[in-house]
PDB file of N, CA and C in Angstrom:
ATOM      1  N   UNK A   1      58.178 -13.617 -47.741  1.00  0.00           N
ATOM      2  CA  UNK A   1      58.338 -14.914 -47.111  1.00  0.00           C
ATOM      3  C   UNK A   1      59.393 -15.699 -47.889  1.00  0.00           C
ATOM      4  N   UNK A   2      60.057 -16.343 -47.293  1.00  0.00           N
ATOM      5  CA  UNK A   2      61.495 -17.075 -47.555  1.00  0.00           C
ATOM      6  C   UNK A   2      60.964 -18.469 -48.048  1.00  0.00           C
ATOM      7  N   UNK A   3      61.290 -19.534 -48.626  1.00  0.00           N
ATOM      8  CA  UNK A   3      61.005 -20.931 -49.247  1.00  0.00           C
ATOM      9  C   UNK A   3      61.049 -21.262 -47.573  1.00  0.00           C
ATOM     10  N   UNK A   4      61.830 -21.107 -46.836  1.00  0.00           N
ATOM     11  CA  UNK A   4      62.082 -22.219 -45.659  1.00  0.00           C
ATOM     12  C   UNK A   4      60.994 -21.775 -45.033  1.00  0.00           C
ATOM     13  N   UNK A   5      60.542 -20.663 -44.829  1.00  0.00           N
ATOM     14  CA  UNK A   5      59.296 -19.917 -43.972  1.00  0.00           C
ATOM     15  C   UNK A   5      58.115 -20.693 -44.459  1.00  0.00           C
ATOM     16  N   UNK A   6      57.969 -20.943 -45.700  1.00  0.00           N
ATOM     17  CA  UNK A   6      56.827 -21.393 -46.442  1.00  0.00           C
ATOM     18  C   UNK A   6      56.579 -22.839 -46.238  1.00  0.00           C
ATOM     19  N   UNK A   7      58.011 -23.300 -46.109  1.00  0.00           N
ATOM     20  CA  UNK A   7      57.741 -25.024 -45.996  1.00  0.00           C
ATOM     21  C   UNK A   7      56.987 -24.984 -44.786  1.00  0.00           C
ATOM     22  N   UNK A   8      57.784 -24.553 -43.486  1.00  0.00           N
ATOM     23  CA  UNK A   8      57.233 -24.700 -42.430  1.00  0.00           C
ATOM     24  C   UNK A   8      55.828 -24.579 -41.983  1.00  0.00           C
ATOM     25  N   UNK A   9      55.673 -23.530 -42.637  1.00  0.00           N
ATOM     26  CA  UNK A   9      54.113 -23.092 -42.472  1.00  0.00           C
ATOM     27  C   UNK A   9      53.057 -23.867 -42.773  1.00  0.00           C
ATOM     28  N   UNK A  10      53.687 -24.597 -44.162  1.00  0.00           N
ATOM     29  CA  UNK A  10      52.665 -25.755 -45.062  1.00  0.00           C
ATOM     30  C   UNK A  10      53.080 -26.748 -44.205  1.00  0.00           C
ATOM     31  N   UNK A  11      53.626 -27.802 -43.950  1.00  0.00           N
ATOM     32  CA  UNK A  11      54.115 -28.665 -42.853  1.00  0.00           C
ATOM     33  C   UNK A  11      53.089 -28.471 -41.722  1.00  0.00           C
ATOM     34  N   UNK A  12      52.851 -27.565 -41.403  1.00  0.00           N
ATOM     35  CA  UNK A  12      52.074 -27.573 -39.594  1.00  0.00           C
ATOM     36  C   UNK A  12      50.317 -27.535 -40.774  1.00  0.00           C
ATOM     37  N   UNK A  13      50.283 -26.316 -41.683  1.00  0.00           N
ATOM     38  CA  UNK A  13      48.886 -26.344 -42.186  1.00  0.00           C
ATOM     39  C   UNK A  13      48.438 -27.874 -42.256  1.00  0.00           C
ATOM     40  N   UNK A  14      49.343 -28.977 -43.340  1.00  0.00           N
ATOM     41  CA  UNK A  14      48.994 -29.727 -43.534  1.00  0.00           C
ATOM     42  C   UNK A  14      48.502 -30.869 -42.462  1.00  0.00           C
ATOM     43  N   UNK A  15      49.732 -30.900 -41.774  1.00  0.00           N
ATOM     44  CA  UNK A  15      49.324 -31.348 -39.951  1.00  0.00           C
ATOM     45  C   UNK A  15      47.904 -31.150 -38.991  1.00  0.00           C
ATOM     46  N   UNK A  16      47.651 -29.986 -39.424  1.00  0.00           N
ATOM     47  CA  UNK A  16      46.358 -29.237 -38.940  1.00  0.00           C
ATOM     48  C   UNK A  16      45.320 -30.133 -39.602  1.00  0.00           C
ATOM     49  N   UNK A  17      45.204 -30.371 -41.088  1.00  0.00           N
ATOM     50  CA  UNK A  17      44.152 -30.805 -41.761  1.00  0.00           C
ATOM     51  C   UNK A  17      44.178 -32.055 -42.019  1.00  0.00           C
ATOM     52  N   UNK A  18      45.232 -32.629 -41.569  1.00  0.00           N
ATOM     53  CA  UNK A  18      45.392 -34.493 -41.367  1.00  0.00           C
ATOM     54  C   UNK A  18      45.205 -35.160 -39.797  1.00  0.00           C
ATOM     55  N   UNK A  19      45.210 -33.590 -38.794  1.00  0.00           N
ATOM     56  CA  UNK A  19      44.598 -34.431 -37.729  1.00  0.00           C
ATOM     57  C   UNK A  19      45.962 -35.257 -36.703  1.00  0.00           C
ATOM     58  N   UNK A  20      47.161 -34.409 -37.039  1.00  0.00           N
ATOM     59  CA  UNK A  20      48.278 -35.222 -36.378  1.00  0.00           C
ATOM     60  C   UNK A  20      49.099 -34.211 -36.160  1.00  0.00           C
ATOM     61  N   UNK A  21      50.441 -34.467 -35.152  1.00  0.00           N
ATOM     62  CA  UNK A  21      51.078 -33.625 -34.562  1.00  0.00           C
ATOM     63  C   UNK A  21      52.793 -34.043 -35.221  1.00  0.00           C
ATOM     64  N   UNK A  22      53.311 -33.084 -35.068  1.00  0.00           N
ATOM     65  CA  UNK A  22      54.522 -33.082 -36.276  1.00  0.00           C
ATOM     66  C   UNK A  22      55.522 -34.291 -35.451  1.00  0.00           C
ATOM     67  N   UNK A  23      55.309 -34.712 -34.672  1.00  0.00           N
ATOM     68  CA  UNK A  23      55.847 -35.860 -33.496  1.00  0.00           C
ATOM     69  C   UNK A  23      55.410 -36.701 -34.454  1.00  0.00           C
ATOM     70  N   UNK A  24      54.047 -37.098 -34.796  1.00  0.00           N
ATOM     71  CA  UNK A  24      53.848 -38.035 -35.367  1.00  0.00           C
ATOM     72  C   UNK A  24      54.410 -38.234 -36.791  1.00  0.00           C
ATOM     73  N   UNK A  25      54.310 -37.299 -37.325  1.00  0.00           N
ATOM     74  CA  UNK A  25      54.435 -36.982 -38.845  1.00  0.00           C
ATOM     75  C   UNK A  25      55.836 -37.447 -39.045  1.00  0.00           C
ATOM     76  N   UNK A  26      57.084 -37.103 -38.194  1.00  0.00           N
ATOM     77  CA  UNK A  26      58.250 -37.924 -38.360  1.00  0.00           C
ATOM     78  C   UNK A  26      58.080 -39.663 -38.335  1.00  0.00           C
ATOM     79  N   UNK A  27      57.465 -40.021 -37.018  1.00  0.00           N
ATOM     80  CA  UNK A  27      57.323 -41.328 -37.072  1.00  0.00           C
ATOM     81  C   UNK A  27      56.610 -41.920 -38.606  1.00  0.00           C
ATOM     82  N   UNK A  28      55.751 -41.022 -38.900  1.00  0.00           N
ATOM     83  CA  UNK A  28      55.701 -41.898 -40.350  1.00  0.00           C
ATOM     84  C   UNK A  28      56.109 -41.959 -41.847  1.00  0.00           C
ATOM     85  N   UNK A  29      56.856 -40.503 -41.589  1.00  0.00           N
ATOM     86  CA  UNK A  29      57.730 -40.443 -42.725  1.00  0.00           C
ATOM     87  C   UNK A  29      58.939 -40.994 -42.899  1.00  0.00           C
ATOM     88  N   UNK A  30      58.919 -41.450 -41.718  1.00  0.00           N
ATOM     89  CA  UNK A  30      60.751 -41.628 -41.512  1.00  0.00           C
ATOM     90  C   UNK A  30      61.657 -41.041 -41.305  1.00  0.00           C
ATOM     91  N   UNK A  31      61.053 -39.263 -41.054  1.00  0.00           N
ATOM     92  CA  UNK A  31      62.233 -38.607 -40.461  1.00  0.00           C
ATOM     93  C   UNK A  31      62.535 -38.483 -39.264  1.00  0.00           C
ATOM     94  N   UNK A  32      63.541 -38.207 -39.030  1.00  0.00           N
ATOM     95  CA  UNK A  32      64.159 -37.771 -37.173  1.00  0.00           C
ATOM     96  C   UNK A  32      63.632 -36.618 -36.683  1.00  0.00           C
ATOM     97  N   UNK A  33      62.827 -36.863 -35.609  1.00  0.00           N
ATOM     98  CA  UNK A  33      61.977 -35.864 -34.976  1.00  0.00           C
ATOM     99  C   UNK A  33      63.113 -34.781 -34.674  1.00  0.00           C
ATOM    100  N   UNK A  34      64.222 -34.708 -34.518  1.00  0.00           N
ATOM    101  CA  UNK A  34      65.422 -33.264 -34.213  1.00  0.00           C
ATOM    102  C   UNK A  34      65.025 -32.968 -36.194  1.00  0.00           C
ATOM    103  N   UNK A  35      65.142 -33.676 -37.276  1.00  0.00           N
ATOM    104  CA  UNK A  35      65.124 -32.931 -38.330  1.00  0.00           C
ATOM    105  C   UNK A  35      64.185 -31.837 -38.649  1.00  0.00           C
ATOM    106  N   UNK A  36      62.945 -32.967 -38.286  1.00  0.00           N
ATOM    107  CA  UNK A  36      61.369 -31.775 -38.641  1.00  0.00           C
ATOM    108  C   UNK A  36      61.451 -31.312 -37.761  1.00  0.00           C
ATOM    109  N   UNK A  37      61.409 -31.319 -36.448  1.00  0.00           N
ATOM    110  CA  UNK A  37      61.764 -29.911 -35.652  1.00  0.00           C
ATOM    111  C   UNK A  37      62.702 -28.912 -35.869  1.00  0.00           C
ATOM    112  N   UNK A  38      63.677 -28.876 -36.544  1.00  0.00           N
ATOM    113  CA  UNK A  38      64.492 -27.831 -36.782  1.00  0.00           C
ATOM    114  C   UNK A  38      63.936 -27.480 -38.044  1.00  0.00           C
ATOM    115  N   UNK A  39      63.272 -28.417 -39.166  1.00  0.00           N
ATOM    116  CA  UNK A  39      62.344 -27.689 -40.218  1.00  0.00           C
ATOM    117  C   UNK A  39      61.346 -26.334 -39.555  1.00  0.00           C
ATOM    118  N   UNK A  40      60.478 -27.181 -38.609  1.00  0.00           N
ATOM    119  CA  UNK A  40      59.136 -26.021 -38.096  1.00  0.00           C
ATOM    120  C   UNK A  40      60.090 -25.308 -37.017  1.00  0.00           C
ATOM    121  N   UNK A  41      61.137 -25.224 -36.371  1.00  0.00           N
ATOM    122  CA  UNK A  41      61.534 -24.316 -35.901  1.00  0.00           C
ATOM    123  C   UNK A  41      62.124 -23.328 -36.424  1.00  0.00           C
ATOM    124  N   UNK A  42      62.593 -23.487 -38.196  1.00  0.00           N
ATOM    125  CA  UNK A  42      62.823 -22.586 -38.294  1.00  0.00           C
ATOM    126  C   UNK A  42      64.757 -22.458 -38.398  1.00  0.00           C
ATOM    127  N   UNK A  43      65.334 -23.258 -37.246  1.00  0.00           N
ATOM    128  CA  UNK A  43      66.712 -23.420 -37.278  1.00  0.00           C
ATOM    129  C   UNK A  43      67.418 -24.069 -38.979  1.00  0.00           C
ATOM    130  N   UNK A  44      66.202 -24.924 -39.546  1.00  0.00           N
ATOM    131  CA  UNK A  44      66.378 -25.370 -40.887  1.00  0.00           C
ATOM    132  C   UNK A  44      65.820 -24.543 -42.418  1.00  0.00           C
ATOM    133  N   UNK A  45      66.773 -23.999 -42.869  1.00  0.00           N
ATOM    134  CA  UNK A  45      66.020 -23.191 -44.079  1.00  0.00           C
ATOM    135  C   UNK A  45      66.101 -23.209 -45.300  1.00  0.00           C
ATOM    136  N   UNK A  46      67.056 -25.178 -45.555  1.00  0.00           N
ATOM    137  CA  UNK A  46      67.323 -25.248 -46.526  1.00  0.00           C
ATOM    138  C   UNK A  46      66.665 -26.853 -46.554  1.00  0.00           C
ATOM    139  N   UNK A  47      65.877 -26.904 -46.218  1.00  0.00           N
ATOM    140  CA  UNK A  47      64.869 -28.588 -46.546  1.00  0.00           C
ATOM    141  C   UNK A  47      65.078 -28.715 -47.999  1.00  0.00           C
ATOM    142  N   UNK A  48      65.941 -30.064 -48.194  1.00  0.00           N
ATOM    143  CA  UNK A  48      66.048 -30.975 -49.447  1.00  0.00           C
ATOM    144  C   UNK A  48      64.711 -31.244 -49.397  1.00  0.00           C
ATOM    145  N   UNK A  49      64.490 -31.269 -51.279  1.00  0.00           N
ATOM    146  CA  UNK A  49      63.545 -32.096 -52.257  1.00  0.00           C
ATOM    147  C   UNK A  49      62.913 -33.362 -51.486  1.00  0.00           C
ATOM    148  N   UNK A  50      63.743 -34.317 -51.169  1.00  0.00           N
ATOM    149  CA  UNK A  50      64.304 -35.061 -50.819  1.00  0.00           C
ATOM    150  C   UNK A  50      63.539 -35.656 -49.558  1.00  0.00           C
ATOM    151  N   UNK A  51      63.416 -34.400 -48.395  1.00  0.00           N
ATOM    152  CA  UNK A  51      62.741 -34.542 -47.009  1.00  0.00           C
ATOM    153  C   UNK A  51      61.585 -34.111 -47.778  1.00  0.00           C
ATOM    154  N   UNK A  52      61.226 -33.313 -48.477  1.00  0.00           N
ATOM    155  CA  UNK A  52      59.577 -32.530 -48.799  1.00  0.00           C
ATOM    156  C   UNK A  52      59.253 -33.933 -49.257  1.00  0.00           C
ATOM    157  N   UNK A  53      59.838 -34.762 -49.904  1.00  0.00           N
ATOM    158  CA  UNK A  53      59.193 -36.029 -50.685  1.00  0.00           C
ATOM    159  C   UNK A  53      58.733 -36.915 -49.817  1.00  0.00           C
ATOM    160  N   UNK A  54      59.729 -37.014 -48.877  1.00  0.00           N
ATOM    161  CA  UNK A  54      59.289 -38.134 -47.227  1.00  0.00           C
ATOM    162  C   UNK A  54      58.087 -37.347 -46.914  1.00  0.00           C
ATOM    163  N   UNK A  55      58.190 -36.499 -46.349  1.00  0.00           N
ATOM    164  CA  UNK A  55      56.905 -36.124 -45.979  1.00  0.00           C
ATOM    165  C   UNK A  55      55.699 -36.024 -46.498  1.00  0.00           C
ATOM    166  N   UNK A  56      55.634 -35.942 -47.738  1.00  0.00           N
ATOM    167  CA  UNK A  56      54.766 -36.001 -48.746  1.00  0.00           C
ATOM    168  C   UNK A  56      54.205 -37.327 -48.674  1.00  0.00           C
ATOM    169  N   UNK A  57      55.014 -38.009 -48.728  1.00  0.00           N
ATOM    170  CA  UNK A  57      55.033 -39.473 -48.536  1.00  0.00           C
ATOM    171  C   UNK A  57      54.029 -39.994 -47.416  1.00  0.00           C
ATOM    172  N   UNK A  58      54.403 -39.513 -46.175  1.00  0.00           N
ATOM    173  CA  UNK A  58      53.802 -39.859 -44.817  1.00  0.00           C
ATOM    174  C   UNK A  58      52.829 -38.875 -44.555  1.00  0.00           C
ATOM    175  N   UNK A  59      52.169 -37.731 -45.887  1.00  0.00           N
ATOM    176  CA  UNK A  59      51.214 -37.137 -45.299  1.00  0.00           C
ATOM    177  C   UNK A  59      50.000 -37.844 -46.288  1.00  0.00           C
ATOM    178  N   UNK A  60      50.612 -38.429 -47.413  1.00  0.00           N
ATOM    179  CA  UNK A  60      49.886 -39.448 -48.437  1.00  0.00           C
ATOM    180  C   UNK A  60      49.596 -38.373 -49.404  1.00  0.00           C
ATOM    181  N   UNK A  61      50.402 -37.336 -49.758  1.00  0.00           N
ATOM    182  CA  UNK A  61      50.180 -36.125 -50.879  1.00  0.00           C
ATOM    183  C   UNK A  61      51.226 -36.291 -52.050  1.00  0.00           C
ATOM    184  N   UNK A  62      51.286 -36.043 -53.087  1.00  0.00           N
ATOM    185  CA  UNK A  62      52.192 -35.603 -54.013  1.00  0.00           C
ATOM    186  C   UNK A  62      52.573 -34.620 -53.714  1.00  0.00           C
ATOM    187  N   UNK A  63      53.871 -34.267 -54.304  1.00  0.00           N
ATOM    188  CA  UNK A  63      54.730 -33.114 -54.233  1.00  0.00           C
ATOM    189  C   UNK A  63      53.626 -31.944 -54.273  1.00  0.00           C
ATOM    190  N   UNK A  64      53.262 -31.904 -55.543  1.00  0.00           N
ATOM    191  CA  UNK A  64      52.522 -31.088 -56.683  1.00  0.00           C
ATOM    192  C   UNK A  64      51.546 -30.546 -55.080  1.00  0.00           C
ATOM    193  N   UNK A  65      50.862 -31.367 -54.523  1.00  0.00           N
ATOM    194  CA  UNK A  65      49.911 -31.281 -53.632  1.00  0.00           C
ATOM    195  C   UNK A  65      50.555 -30.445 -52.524  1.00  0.00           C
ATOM    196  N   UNK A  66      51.592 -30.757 -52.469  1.00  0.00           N
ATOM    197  CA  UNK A  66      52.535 -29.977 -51.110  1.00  0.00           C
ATOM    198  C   UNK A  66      52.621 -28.269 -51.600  1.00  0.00           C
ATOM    199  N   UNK A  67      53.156 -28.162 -52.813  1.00  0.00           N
ATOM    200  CA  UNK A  67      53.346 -26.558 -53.122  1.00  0.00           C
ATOM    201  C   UNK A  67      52.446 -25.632 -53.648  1.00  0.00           C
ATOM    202  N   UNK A  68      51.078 -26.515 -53.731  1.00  0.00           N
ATOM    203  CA  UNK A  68      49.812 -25.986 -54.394  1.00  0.00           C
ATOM    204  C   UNK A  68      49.154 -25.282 -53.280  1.00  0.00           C
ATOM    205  N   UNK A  69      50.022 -24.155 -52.937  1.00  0.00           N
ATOM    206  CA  UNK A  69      49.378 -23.403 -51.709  1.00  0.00           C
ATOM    207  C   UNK A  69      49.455 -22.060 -51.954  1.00  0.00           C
ATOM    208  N   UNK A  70      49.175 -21.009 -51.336  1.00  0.00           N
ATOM    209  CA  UNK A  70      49.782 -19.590 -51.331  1.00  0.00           C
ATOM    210  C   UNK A  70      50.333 -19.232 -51.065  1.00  0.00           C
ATOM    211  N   UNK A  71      50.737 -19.937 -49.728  1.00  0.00           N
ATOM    212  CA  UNK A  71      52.220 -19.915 -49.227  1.00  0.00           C
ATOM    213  C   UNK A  71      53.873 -19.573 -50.012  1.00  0.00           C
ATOM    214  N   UNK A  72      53.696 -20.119 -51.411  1.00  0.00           N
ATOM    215  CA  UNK A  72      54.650 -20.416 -52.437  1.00  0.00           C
ATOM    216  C   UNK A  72      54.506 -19.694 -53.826  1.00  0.00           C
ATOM    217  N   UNK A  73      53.457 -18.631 -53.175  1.00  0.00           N
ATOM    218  CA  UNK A  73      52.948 -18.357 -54.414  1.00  0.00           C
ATOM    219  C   UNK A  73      53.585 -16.429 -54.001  1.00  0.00           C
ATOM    220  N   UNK A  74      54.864 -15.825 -54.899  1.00  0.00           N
ATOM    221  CA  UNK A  74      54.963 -14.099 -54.255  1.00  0.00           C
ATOM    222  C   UNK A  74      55.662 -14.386 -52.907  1.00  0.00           C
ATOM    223  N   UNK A  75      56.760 -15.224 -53.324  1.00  0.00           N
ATOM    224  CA  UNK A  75      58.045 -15.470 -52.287  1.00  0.00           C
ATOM    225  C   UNK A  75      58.991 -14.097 -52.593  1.00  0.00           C
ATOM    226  N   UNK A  76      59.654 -13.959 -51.641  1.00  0.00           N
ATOM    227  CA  UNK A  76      60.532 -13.181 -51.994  1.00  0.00           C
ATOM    228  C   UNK A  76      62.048 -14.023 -52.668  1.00  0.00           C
ATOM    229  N   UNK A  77      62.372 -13.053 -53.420  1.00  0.00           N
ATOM    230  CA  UNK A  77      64.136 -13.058 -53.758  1.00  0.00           C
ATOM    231  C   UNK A  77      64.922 -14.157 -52.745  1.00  0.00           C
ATOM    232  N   UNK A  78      65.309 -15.589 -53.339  1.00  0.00           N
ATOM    233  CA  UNK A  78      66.611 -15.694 -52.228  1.00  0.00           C
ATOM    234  C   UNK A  78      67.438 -15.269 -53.279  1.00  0.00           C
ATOM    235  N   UNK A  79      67.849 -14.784 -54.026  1.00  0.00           N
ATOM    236  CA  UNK A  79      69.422 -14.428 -54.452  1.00  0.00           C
ATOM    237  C   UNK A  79      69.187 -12.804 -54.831  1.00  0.00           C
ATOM    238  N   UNK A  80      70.150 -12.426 -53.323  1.00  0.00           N
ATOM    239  CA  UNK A  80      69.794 -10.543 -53.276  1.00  0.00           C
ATOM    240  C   UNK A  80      71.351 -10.271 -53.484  1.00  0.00           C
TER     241      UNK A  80
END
């Protein structure tokens, strides 16, 4: 699994367990619903620090809380 595969995945998990739809999740992070959609679609595979922090932000988690998954845990290689 790729970092961008992983965000995405955690993004919808977290969505799942806060009870809201990634429509919403822009409206309260402040991002542009075309951004996080091209995050969970997948078209995006290089999500800045930056957006993980907004969202973090609007899911009411710390970073730390965002990558504390398995998801991130036995990524593969990006530099092949």
């Amino acid at each position: 699994m790729t970092i961008g595969e992983a965000t995405k995945y955690r993004i919808k998990e977290l969505c799942r367990e806060k009870g809201i739809t990634i429509n919403k999740l822009s409206t309260i992070c402040g991002i542009t619903q075309s951004t996080l959609n091209n995050i969970i679609s997948g078209r995006n595979n290089s999500t800045t620090v930056s957006t993980v922090k907004k969202i973090c932000d609007g899911l009411d988690i710390t970073i730390q809380d965002f990558f504390d998954s398995d998801l991130f845990r036995n990524m593969e290689q990006e530099i092949k």
